[in-house]
Every structure is written in structure tokens, then in C-alpha cells.
C-alpha atoms as a PDB file:
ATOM      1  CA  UNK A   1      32.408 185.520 146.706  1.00  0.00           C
ATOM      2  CA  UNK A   2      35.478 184.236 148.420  1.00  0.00           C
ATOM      3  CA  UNK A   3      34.596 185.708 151.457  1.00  0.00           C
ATOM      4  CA  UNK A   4      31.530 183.953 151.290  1.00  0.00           C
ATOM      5  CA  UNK A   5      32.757 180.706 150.884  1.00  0.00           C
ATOM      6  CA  UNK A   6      35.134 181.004 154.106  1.00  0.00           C
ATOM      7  CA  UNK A   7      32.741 182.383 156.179  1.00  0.00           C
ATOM      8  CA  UNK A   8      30.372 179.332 155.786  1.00  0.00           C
ATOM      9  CA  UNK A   9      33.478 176.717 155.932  1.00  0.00           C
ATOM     10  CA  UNK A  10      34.316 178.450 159.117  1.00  0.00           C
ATOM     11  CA  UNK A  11      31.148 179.148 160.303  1.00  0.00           C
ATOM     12  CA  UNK A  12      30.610 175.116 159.343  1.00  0.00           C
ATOM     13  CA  UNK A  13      33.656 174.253 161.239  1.00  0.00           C
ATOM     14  CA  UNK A  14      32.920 176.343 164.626  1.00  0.00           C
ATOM     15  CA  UNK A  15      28.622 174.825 164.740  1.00  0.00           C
ATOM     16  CA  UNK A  16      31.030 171.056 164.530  1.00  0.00           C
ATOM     17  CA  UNK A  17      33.342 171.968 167.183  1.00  0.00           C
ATOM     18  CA  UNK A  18      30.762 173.054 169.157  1.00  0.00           C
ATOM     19  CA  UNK A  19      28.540 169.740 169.197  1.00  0.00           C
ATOM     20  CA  UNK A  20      32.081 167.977 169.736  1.00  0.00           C
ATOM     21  CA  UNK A  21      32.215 169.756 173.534  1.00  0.00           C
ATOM     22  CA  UNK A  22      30.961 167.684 176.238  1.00  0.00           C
ATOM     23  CA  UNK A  23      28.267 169.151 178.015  1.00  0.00           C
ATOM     24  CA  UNK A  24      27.842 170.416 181.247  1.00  0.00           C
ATOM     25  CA  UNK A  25      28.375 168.097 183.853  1.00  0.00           C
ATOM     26  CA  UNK A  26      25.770 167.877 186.290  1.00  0.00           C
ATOM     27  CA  UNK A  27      26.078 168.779 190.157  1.00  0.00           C
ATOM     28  CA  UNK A  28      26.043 166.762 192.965  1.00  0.00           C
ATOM     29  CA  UNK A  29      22.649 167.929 193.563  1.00  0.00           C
ATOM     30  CA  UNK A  30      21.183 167.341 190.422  1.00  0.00           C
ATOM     31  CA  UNK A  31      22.456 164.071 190.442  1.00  0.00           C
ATOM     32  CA  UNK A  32      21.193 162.748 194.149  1.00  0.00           C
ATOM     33  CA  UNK A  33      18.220 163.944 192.583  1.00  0.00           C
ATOM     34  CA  UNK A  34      17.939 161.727 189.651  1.00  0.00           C
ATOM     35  CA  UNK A  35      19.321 158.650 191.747  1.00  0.00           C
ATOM     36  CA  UNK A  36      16.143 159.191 193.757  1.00  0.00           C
ATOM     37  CA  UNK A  37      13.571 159.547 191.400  1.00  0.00           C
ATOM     38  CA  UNK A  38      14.673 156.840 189.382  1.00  0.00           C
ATOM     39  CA  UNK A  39      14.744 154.265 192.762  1.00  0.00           C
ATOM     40  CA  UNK A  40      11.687 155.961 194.132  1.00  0.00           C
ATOM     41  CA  UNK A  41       9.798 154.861 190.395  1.00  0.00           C
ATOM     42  CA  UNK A  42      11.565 151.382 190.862  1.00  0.00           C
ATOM     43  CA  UNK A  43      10.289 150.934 194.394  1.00  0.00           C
ATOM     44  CA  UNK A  44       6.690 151.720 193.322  1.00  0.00           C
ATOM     45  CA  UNK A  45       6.326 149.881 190.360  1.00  0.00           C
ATOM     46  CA  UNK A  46       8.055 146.219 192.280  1.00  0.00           C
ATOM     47  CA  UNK A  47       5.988 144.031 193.859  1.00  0.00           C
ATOM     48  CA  UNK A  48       8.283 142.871 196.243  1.00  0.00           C
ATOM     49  CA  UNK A  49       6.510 143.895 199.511  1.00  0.00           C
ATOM     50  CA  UNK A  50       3.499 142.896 198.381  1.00  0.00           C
ATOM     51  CA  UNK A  51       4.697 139.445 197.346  1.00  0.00           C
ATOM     52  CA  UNK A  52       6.439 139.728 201.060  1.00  0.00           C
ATOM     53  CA  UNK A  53       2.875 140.696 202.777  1.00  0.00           C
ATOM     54  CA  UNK A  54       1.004 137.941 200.916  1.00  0.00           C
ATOM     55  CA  UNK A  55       3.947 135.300 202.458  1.00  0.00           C
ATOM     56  CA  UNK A  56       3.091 136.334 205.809  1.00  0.00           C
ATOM     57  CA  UNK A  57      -0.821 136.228 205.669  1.00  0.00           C
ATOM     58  CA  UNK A  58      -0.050 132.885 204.372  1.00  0.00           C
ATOM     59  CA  UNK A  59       2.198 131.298 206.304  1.00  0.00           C
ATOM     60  CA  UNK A  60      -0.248 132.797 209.277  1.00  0.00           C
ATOM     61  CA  UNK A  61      -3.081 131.116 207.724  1.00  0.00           C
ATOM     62  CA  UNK A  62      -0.806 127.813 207.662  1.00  0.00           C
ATOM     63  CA  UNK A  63       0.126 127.525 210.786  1.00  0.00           C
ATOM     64  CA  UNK A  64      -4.330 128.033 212.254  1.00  0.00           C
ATOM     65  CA  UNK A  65      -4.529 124.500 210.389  1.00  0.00           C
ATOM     66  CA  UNK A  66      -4.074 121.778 212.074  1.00  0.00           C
ATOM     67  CA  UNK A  67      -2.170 119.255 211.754  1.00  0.00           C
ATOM     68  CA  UNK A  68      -2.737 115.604 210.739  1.00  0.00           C
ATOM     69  CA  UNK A  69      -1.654 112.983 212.938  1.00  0.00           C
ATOM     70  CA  UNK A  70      -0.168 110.032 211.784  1.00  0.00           C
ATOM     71  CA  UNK A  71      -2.971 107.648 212.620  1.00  0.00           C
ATOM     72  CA  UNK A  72      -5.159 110.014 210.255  1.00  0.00           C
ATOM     73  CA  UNK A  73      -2.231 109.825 208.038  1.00  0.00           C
ATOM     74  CA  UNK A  74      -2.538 106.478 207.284  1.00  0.00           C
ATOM     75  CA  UNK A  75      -5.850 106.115 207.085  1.00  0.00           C
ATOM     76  CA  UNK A  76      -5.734 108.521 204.648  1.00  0.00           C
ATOM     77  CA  UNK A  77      -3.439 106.896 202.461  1.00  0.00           C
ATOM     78  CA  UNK A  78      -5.145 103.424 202.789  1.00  0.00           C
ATOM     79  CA  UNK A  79      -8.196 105.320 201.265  1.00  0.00           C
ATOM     80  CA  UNK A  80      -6.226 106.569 198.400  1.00  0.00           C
ATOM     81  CA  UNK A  81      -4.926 103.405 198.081  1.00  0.00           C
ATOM     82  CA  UNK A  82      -8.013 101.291 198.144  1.00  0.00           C
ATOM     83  CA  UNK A  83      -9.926 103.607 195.575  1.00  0.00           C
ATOM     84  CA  UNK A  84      -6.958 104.958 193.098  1.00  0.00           C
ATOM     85  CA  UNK A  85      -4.323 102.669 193.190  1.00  0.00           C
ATOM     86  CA  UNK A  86      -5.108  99.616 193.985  1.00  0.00           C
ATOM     87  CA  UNK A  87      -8.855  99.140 194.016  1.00  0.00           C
ATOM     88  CA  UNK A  88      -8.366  95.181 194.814  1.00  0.00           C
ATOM     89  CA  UNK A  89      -6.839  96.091 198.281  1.00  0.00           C
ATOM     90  CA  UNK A  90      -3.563  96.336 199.693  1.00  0.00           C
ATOM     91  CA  UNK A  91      -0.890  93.148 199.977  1.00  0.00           C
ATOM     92  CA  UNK A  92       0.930  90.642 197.661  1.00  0.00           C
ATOM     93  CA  UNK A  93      -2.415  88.660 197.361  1.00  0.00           C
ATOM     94  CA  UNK A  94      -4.096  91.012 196.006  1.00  0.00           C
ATOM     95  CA  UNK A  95      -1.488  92.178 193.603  1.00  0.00           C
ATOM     96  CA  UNK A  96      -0.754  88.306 192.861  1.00  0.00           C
ATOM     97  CA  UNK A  97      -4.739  88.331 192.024  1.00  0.00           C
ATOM     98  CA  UNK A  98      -4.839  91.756 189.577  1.00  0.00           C
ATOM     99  CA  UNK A  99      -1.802  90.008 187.866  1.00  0.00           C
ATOM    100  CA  UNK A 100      -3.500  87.028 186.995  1.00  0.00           C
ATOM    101  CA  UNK A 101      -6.703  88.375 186.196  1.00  0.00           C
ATOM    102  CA  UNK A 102      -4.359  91.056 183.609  1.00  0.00           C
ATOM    103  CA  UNK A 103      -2.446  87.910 181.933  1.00  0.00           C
ATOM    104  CA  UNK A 104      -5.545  85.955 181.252  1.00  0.00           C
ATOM    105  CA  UNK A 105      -7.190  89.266 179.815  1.00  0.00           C
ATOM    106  CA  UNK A 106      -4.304  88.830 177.438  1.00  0.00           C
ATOM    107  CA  UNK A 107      -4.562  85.890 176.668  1.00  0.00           C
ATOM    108  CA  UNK A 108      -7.675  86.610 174.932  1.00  0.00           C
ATOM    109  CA  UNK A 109      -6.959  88.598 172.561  1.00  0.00           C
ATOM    110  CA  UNK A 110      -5.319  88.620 169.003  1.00  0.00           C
ATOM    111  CA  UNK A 111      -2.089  89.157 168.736  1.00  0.00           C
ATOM    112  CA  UNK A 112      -0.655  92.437 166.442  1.00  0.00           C
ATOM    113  CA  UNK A 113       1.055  92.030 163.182  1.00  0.00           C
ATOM    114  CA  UNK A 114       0.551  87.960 163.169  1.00  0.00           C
ATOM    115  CA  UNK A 115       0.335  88.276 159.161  1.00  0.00           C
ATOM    116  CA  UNK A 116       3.768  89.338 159.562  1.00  0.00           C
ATOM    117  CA  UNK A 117       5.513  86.044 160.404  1.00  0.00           C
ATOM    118  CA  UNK A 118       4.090  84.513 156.839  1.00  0.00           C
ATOM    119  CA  UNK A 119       5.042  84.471 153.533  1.00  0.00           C
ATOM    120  CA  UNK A 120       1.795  85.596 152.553  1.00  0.00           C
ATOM    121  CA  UNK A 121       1.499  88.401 154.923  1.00  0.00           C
ATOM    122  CA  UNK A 122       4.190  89.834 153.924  1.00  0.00           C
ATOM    123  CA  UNK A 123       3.303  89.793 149.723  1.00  0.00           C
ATOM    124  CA  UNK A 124       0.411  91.261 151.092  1.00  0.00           C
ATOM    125  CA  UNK A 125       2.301  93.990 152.861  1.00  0.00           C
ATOM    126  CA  UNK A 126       4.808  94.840 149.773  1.00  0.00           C
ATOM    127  CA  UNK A 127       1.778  95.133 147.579  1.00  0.00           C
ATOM    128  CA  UNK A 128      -0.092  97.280 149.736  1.00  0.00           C
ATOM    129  CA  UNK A 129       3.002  99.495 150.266  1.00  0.00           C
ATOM    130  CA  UNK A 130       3.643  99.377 145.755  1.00  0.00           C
ATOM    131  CA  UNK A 131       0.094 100.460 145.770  1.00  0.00           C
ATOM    132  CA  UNK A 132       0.195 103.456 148.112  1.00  0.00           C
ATOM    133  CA  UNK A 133       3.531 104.678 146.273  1.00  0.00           C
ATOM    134  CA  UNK A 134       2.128 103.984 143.007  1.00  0.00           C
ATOM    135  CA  UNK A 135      -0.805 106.895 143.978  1.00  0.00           C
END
């Protein structure tokens, strides 16, 4: 039974020492191989030269168009201008004009949180504020 019990302690110890040995160490071969499979799977998967190819069809497509001159430019812009931005025209008149027009537009209406400024107002407030706490 003794003999036993060493032969599987030493039989434990030698499967231990031999998962403790570093494996084989692969050639110079084997390794230029797996450098090249692993960038050959890199290469296929980027999309690098595509992204590259699309640039160029691009910027060849870019330069067919031409360009605008400056005349066209401007006219352009005063379009823009006219209809977007400043639908009144362009010029200090007419932004003199939209400025008046806005401040009698104000002038109109009621002014926020008037009740405010009284003593009344603000009972009126407090209560309202008790009564939504109180719920």
C-alpha cells in the first residue's frame, strides 16, 4: 500500500513538471507563416482601399463641376438673403424698418408675471404654492 501511495505522488509530481515545460518553440518558418496569414486576414477584412478608391472617383467627379464665379456668387447669396434671412431686403433701412415693426409688436402685448409686482399677486402666489404642497 505504500508503494501505492508513492507511485501516484510521483507519478502526480512528474504529469506537474511536465505541464511546467515550455513548449516547443516554433521555427522561423512556422512563424513567417502565421505573420502572413494573420496580415493577409487584416488586409481583407479593412476597408482602406476601398475608402481610398471611393476618394478618387470623388474628387474626379469634383473637379467635372464647374465652378461658380463670383458674380453668380453673389447673386446667389442676395437670393438667400432676400428669402431666408432677411425677407425685407438687404441694408440698414430695411433692418431699421423690421426693428420697428418687432418693438411695436411688443408693445402690444401683456407683459409676464405683472401679478408679481403686487401685494396681491403675490398672496395669490403663496396660496397657490400652500395648496399644491398641501396635495
Amino acid at each position: 500500500m505504500n508503494k501505492l501511495l508513492i507511485a501516484l505522488i510521483a507519478g502526480a509530481f512528474a504529469t506537474v513538471a511536465a505541464a511546467q515545460t515550455a513548449p516547443a518553440k516554433p521555427t522561423a518558418k512556422e512563424r513567417q507563416q502565421a505573420v502572413q496569414s494573420t496580415t493577409q486576414s487584416q488586409t481583407d477584412t479593412s476597408s482602406g482601399m476601398k475608402t481610398a478608391e471611393q476618394q478618387k472617383a470623388n474628387v474626379k467627379a469634383s473637379k467635372e463641376v464647374a465652378k461658380m464665379t463670383t458674380a453668380e456668387k453673389k447673386a446667389f447669396m442676395d437670393e438667400i438673403n432676400k428669402t431666408m434671412v432677411n425677407p425685407q431686403g438687404s441694408g440698414v433701412a430695411a433692418v431699421e424698418a423690421q426693428q420697428k415693426a418687432n418693438v411695436e409688436a411688443s408693445k402690444g402685448m401683456p407683459r409676464a408675471n405683472v401679478e408679481l409686482k403686487t401685494k396681491e399677486g403675490q398672496k395669490q402666489i403663496q396660496k397657490g404654492l400652500e395648496k399644491a404642497a398641501t396635495k
